[in-house]
Protein backbone atom coordinates (compact mmCIF):
# COMPACT_ATOMS: atom_id res chain seq x y z
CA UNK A 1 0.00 0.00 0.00
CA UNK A 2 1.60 3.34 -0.80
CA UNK A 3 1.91 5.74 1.81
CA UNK A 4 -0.26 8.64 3.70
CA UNK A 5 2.15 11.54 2.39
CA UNK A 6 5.07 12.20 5.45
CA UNK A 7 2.61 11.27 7.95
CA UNK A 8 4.01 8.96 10.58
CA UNK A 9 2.36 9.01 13.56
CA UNK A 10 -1.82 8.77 13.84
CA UNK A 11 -3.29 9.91 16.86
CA UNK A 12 -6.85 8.42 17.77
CA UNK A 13 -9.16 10.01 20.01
CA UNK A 14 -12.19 7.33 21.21
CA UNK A 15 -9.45 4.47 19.69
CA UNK A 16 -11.01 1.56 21.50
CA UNK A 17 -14.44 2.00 19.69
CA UNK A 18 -14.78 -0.67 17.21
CA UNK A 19 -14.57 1.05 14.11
CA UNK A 20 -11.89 3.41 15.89
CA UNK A 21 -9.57 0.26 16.44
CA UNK A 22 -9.92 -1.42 13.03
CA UNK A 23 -8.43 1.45 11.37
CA UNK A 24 -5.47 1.63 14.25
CA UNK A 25 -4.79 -1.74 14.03
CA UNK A 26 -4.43 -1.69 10.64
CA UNK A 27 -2.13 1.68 10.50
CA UNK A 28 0.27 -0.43 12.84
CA UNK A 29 0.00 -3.17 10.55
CA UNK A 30 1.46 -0.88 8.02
CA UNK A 31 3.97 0.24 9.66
CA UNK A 32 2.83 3.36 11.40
CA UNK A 33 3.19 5.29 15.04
CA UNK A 34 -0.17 4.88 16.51
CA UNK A 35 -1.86 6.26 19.99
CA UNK A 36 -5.04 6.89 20.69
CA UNK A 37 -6.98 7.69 24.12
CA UNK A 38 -10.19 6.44 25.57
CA UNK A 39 -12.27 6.46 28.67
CA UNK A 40 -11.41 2.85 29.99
CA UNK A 41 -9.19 -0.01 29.32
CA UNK A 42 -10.72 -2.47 27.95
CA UNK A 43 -9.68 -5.66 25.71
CA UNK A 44 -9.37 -4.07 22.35
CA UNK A 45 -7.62 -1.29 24.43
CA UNK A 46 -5.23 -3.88 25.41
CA UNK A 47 -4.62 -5.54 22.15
CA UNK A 48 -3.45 -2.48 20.44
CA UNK A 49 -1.04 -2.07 23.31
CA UNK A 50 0.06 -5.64 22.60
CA UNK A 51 0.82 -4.54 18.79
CA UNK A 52 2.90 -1.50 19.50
CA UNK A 53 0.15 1.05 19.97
CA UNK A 54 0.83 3.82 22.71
CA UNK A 55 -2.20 4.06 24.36
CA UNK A 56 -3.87 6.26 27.21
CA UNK A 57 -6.58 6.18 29.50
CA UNK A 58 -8.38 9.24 29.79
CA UNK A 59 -8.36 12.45 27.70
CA UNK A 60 -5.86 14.97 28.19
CA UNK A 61 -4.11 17.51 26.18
CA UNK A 62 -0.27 15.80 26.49
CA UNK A 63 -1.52 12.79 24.49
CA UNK A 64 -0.97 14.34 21.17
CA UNK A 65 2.15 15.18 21.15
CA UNK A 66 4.37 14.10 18.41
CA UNK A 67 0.77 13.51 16.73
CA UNK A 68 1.26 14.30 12.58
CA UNK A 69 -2.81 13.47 12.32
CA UNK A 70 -5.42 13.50 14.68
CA UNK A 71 -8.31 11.49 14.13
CA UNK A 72 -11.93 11.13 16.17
CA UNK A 73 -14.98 9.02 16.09
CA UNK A 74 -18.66 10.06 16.15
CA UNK A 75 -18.76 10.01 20.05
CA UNK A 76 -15.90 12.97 20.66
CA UNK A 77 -17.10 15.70 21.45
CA UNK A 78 -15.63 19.20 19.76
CA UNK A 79 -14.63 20.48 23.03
CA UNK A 80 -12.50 17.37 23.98
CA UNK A 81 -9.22 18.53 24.98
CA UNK A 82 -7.50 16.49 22.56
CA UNK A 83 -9.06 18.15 19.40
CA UNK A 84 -8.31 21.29 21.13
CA UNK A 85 -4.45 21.03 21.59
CA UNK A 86 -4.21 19.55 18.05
CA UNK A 87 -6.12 22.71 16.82
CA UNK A 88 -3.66 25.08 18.41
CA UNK A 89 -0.94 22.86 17.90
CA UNK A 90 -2.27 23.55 14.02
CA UNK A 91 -2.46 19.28 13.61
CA UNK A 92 -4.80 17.74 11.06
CA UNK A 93 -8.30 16.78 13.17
CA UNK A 94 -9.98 14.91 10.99
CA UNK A 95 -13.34 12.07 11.56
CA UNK A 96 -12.72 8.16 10.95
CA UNK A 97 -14.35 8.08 7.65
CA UNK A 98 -11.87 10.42 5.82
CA UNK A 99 -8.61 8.22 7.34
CA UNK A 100 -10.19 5.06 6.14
CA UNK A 101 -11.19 7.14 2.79
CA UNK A 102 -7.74 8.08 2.53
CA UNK A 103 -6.92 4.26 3.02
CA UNK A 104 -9.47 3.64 0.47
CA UNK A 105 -7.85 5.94 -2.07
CA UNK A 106 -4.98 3.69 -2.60
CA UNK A 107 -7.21 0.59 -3.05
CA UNK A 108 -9.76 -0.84 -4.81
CA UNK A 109 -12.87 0.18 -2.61
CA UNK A 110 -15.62 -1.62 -1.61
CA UNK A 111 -17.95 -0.73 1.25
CA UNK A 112 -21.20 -1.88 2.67
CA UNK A 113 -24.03 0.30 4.11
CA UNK A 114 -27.04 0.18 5.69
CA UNK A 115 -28.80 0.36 9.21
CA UNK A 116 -28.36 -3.45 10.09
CA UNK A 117 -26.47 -6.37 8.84
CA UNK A 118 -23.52 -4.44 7.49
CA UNK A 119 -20.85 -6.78 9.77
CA UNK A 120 -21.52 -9.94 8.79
CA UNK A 121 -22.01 -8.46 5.61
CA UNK A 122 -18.94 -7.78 4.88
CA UNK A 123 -17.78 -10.72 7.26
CA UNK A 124 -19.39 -13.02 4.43
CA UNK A 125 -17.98 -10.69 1.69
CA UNK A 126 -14.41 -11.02 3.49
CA UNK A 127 -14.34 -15.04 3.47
CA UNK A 128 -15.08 -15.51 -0.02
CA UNK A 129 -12.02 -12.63 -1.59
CA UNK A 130 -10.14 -14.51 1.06
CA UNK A 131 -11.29 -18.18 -0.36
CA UNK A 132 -10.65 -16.72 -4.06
CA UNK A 133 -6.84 -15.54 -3.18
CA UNK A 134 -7.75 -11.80 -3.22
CA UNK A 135 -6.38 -11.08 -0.35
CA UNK A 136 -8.22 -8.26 0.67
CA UNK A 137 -7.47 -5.76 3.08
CA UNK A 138 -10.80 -5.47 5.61
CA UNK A 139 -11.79 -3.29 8.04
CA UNK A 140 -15.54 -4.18 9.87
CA UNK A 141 -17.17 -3.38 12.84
CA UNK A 142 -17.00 -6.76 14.91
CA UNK A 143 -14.47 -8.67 16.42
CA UNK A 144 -14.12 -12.13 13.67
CA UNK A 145 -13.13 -15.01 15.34
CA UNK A 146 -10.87 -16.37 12.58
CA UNK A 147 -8.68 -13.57 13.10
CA UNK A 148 -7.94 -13.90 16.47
CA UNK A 149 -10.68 -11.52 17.62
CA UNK A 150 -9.27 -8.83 15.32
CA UNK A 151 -11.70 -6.26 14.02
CA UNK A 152 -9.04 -6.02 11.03
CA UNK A 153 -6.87 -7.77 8.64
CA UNK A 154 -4.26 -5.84 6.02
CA UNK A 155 -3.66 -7.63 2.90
CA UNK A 156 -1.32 -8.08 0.04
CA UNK A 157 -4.27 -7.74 -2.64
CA UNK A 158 -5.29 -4.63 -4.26
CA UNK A 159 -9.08 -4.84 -3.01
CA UNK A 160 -10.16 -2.81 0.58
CA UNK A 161 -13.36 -3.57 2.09
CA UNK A 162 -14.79 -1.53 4.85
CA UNK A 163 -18.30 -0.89 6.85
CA UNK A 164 -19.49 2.63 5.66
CA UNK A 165 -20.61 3.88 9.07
CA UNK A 166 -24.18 6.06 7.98
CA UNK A 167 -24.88 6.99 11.49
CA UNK A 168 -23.13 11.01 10.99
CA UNK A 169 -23.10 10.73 7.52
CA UNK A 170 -19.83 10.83 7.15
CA UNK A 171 -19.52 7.87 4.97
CA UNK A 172 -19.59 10.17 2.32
CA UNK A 173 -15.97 10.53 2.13
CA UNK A 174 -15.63 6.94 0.94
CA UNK A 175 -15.60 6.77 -2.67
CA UNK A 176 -15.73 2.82 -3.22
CA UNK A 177 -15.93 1.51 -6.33
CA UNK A 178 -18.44 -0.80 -5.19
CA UNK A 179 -21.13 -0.38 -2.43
CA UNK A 180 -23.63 -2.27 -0.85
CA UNK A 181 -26.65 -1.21 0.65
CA UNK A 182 -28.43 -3.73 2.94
CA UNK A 183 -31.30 -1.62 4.07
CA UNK A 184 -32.60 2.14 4.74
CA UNK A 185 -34.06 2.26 8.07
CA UNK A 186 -35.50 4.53 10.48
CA UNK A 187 -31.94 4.92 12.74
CA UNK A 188 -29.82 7.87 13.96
CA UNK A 189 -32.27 10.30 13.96
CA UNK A 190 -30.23 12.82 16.36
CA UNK A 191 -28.56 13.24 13.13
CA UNK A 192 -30.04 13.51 10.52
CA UNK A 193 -34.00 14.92 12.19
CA UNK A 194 -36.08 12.72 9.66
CA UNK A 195 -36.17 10.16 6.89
CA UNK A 196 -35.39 12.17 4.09
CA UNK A 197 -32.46 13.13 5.25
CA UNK A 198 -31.16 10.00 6.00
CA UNK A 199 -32.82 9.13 2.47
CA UNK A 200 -31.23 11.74 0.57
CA UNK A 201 -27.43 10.47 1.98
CA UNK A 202 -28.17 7.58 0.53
CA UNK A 203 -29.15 8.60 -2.45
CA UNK A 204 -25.57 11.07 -2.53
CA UNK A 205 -23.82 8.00 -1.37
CA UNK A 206 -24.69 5.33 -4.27
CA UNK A 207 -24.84 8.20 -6.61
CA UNK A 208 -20.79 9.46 -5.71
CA UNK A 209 -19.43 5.94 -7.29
CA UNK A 210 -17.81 6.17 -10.13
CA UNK A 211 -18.85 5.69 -13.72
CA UNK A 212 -17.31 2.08 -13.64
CA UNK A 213 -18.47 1.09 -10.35
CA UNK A 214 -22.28 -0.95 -9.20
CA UNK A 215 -24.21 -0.70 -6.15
CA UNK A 216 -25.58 -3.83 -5.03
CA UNK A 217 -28.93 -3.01 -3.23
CA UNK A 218 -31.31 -5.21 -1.12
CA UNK A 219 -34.72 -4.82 -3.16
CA UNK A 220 -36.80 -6.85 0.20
CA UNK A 221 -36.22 -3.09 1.68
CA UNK A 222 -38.99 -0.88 1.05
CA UNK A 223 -37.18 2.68 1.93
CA UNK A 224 -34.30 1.18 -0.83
CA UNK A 225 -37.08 0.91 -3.45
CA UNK A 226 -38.38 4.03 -2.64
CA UNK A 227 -35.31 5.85 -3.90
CA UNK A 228 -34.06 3.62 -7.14
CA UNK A 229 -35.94 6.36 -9.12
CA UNK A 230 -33.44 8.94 -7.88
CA UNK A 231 -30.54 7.07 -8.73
CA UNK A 232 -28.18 7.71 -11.65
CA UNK A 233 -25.77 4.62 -11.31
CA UNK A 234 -25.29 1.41 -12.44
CA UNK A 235 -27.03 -1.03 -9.53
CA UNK A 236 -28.07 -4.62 -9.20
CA UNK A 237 -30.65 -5.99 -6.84
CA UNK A 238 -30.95 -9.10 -4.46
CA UNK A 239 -33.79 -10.35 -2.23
CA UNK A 240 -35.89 -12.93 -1.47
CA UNK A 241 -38.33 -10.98 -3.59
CA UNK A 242 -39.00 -12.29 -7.00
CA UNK A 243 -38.16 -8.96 -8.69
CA UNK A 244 -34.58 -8.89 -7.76
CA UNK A 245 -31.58 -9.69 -10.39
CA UNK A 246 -29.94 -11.93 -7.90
CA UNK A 247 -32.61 -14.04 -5.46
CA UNK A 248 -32.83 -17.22 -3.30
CA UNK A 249 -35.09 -19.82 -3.89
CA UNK A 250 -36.00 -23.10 -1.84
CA UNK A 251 -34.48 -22.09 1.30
CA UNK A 252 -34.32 -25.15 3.56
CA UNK A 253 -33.43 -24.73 7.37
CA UNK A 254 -31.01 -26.41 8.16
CA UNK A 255 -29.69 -26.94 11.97
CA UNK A 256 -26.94 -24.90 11.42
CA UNK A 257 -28.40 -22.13 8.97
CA UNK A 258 -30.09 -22.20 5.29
CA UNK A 259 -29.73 -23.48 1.83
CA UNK A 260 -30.86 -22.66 -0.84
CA UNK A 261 -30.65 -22.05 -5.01
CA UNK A 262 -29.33 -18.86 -5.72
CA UNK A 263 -30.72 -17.10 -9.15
CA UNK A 264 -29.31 -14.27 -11.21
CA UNK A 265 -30.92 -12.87 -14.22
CA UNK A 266 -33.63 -16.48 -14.07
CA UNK A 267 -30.49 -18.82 -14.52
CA UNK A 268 -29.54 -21.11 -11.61
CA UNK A 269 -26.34 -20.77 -10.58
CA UNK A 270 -26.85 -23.98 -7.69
CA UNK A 271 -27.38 -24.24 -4.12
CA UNK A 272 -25.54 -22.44 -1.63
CA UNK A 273 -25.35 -22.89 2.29
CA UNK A 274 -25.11 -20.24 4.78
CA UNK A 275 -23.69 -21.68 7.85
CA UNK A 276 -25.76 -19.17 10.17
CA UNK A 277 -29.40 -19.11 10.97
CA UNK A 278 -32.15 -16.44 9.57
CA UNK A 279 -33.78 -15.22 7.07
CA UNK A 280 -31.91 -12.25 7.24
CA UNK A 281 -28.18 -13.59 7.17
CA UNK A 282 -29.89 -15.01 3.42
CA UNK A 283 -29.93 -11.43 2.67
CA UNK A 284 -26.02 -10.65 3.75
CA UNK A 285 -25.16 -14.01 1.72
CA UNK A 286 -26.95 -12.63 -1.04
CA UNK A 287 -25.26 -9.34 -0.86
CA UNK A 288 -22.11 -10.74 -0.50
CA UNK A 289 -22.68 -13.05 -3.61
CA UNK A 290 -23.66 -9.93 -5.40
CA UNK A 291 -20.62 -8.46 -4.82
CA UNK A 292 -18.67 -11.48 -5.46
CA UNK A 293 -20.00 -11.83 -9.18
CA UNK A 294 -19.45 -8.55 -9.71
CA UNK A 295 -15.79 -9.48 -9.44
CA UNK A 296 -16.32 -12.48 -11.71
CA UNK A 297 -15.24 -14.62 -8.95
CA UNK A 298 -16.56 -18.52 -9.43
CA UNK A 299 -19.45 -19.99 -7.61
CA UNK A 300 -17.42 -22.48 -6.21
CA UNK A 301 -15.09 -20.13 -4.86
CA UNK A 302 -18.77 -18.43 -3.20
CA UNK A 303 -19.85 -21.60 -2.33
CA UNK A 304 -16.43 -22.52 -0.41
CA UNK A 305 -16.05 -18.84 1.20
CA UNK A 306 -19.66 -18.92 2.57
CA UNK A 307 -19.31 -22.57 3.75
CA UNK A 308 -16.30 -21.61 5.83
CA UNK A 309 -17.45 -18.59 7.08
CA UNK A 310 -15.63 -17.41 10.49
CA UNK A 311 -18.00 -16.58 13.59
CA UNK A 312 -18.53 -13.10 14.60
CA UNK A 313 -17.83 -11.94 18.45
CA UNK A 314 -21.68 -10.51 19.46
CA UNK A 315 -23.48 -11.62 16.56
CA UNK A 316 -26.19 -14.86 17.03
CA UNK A 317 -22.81 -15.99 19.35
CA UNK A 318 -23.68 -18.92 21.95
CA UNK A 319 -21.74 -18.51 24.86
CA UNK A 320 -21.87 -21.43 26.58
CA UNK A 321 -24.18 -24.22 27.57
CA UNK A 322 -24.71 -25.11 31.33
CA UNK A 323 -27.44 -27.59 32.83
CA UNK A 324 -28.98 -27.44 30.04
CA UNK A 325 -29.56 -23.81 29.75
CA UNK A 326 -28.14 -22.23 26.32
CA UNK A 327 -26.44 -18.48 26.96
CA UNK A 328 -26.55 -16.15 24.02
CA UNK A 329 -25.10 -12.87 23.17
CA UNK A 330 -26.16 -10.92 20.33
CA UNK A 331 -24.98 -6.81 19.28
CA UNK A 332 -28.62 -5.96 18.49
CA UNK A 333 -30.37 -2.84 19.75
CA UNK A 334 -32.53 -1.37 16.90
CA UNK A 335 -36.28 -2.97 17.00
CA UNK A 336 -35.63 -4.22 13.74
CA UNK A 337 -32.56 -6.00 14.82
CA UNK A 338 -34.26 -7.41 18.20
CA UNK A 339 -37.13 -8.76 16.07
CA UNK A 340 -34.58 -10.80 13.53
CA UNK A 341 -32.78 -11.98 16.33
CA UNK A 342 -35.39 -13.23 18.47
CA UNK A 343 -37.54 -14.38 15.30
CA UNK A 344 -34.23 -16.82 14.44
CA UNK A 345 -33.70 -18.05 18.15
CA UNK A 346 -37.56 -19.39 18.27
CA UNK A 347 -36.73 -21.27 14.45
CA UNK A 348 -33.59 -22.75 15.88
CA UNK A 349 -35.12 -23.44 19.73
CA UNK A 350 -38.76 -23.81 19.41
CA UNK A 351 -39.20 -26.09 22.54
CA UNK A 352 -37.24 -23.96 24.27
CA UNK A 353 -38.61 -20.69 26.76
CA UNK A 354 -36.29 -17.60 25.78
CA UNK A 355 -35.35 -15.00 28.65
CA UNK A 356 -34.08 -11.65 26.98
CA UNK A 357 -31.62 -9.54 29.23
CA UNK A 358 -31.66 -6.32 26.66
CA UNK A 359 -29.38 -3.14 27.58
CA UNK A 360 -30.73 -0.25 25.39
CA UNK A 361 -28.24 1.92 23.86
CA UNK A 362 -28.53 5.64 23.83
CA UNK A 363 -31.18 7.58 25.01
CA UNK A 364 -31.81 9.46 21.82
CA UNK A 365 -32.36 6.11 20.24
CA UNK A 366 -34.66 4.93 22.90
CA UNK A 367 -36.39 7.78 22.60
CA UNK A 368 -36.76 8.32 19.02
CA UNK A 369 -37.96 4.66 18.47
CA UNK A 370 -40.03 4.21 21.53
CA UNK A 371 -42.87 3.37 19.37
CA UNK A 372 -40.91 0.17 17.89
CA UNK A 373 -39.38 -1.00 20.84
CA UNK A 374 -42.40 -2.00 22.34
CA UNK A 375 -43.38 -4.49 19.90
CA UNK A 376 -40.06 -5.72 19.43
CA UNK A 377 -40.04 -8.62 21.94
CA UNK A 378 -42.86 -10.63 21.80
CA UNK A 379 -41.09 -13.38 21.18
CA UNK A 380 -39.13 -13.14 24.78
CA UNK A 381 -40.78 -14.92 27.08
CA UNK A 382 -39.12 -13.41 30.17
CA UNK A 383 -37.57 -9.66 29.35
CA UNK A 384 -35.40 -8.27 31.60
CA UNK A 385 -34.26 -4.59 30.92
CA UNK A 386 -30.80 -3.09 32.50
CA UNK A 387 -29.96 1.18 32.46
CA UNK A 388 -29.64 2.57 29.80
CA UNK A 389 -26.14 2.45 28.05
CA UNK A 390 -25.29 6.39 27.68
CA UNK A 391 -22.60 5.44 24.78
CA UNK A 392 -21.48 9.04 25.83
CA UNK A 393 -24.74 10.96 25.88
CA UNK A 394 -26.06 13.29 28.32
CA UNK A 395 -29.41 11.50 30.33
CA UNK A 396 -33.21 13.01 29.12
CA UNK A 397 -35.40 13.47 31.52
CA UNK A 398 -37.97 10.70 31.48
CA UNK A 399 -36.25 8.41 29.15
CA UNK A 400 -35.27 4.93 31.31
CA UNK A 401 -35.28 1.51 31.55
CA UNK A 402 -38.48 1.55 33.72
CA UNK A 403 -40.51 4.20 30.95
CA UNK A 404 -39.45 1.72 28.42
CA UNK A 405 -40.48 -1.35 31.05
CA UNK A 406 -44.41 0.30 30.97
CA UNK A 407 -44.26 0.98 27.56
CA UNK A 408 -43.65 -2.75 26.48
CA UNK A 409 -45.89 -4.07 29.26
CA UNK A 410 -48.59 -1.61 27.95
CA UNK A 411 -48.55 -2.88 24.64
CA UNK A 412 -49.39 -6.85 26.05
CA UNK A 413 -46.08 -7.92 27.04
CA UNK A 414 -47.14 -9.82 30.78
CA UNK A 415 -43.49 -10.16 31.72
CA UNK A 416 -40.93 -7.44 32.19
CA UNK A 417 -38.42 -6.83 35.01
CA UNK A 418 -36.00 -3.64 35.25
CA UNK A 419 -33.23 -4.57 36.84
CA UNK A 420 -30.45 -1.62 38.02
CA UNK A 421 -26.83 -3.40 39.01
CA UNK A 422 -25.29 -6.41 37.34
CA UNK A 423 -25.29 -8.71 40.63
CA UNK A 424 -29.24 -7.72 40.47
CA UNK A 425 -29.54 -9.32 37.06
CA UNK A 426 -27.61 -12.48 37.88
CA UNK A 427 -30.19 -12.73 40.93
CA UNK A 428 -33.25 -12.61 38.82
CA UNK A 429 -31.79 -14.99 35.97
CA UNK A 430 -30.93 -17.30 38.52
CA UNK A 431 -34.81 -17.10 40.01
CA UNK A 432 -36.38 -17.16 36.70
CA UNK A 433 -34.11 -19.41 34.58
CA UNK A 434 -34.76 -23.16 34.41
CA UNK A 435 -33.51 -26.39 32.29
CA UNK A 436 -34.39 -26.24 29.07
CA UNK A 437 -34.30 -22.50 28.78
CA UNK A 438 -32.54 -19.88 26.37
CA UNK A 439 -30.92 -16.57 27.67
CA UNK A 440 -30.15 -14.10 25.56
CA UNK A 441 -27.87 -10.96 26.09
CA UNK A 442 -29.03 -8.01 23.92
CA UNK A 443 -27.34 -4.78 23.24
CA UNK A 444 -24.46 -2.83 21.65
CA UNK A 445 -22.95 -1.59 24.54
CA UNK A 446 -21.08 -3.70 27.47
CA UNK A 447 -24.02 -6.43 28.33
CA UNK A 448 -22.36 -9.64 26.95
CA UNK A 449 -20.49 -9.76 30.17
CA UNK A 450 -23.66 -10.65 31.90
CA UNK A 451 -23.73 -13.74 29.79
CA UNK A 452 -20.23 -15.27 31.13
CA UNK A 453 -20.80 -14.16 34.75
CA UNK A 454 -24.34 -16.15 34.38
CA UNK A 455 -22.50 -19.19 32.85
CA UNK A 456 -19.60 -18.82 36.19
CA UNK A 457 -22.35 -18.69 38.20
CA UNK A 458 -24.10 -22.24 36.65
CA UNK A 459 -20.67 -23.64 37.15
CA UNK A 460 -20.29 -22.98 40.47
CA UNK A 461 -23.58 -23.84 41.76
CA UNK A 462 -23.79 -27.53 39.58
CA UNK A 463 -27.80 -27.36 40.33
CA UNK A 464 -30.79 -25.80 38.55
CA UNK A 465 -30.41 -21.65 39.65
């Protein structure tokens, strides 16, 4: 990869967020000076350390020194000491997206988009250039198993694949020459104020590729049909739909995910198995197939890179089984992710009663989509709710864990528990859960823990909790 001009030494501010530490990882990959700051150590905090990053625990103005380029995620604030030395220091400050457009430059781009399902999107997209000897270069926002819990991998090829993160728009920096778009959904609205807007990026994004490049869009997505009209580039479309260029037919669940015969332009091109469950992980197979014929790559060489798909830390992941109780964590947190996610765990455990421990995430977010939250668990048969996880936001007044509690309950949901401190959870699992059960750990920010202390706790005890 060629180099970043005469810069040497990166500087990231929020560097143990996960699309923060992809890029950092990668930088020291490369042969850069990385450090980067953040609020608590944590194991991605610790793992940068362990490649040669210099890294800091709280904010403070000293921490840039020697800094050629500053760079800051979506949750710094402008008055963060940090970007305020660099600014009279007169160093670069500049957001994630343009150092991983920059990245992008000297590459052949691709990047997915979309309100849910862009990680194991481009998780799925990963395996297969990696099958076909592409060697890609990837950057994605969860921790992949096959790498050693890395959240990045450089690469010898000439192809970089990223998430395009939609949620400040800043995305559009990215010019890829290929994008995907996996759905348009009602999501960061403390953003961008209402759907157009968020509509209208979109649009800009798809529309910024270049002349040569295709957007592979998800047709099963009503808000992505609503704006093909406005689009002025070359696109192909997948689905389950029957209107889509590139569809899947005959799914068959399997214990361990889906076939099914994959069609592009009405010819057959075989079956294909995804080797994790839901209707919706058909979708990010599809996309990924899209993307994979755009590059004329064979459908063997699909086949294969599906079939050996890595798991994903947080996504559908099963913790552990104890006396007979199965543990899941998942990264969901928007209704429409909850519903997937709980939708798949009653096709892959119908006998079995499932007990949802969700952590909301913001309280913009809980606010905003109030109105879809409290339809989102019916399938939960037990739903405990924990504080809400600030993700750096200031509180609102009236927006909780127990407003949220009435709301669902309101809507016909008979049981829902709040529960304040972690050692209160683990009492009330242990109470509630029983042989046979499912427990699932829902949330983006720092709930999975609950999951293993749960599964310590089974191990001590050796009886039903």
């Amino acid at each position: 990869m060629k180099t970043l001009g005469k810069t040497k030494h990166a500087h990231f501010i929020g560097i143990g967020g996960i699309g923060m530490s992809g890029i950092a990882e990668l930088l020291l990959n490369l042969g850069y000076s990385v450090s980067g700051s953040d609020l608590t150590e944590t194991a991605v905090t610790r793992r940068l350390a362990a490649l040669g990053g210099r890294i800091h625990i709280g904010h403070e103005r000293r921490n840039v020194e020697g800094a050629d380029v500053v760079v800051y995620s979506s949750a710094v604030r402008p008055d963060n000491p940090e970007i305020l030395e660099a600014g009279e220091r007169s160093i670069p400050v500049i957001p994630r997206a343009e150092m991983l457009a920059e990245l992008m430059r000297l590459k052949y781009g691709i990047a997915v988009a979309g309100a849910h399902g862009k990680t194991t999107t481009t998780s799925m997209i990963a395996s297969i250039l990696t099958r076909g000897h592409l060697d890609p270069t990837v950057v994605i926002g969860g921790r992949l198993n096959i790498w050693g819990g890395s959240n990045a991998k450089p690469g010898r090829g000439d192809i970089l694949l990223a998430e395009a993160d939609e949620s400040d728009g800043s995305f559009l920096a990215l010019s890829p020459a290929i994008v995907v778009v996996t759905n348009i959904d009602r999501e960061h609205m403390d953003h961008y104020g209402n759907m157009d807007a968020i509509r209208k990026t979109f649009v800009d994004f798809i529309n910024k590729i270049p002349f040569y490049g295709t957007a592979m869009l998800c047709l099963d997505n009503e808000e992505i049909q609503g704006i093909i009209p406005r689009l002025r580039k070359k696109y192909v479309t997948y689905g389950l739909t029957s209107q889509a260029d590139l569809k899947a037919r005959d799914l068959q669940k399997e214990a361990i995910g889906t076939s099914f015969e994959v069609i592009f332009h009405n010819r057959s091109l075989g079956r294909i198995t995804v080797e994790v469950p839901g209707d919706h992980n058909v979708l990010n197979a599809l996309a990924a197939i899209a993307v994979s014929l755009e590059l004329d790559m064979d459908i063997a060489v699909i086949r294969d890179g599906l079939k050996t798909l890595g798991g994903l830390e947080r996504r559908f992941e099963v913790k552990g089984r104890k006396q007979d109780i199965v543990v899941m964590d998942d990264y969901g947190h928007h209704p429409t992710e909850i519903m997937a996610t709980l939708k798949t765990a009653r096709e892959c455990w119908p006998e079995r009663r499932i007990i949802v421990v969700f952590q909301p995430h913001r309280y913009t977010r809980t606010k905003e989509l109030f109105d879809r939250f409290v339809i989102s668990f019916n399938e939960a048969d037990l739903l405990i709710i924990t504080p809400i996880y600030p993700a750096g936001e200031k509180e609102i007044h009236g927006v909780s864990a127990e407003w949220l509690a009435r709301g669902i309950k309101e809507h016909g949901h008979r049981e829902v528990l709040t529960c304040r401190e972690s050692d209160e959870i683990l009492r009330a699992l242990k109470s509630h859960v029983r042989p046979g059960d499912l427990v699932i750990t829902l949330g983006a920010g720092n709930i999975g823990s609950v999951g293993k202390k749960f599964l310590d706790e089974l191990g001590k005890e050796g009886s039903t909790p």
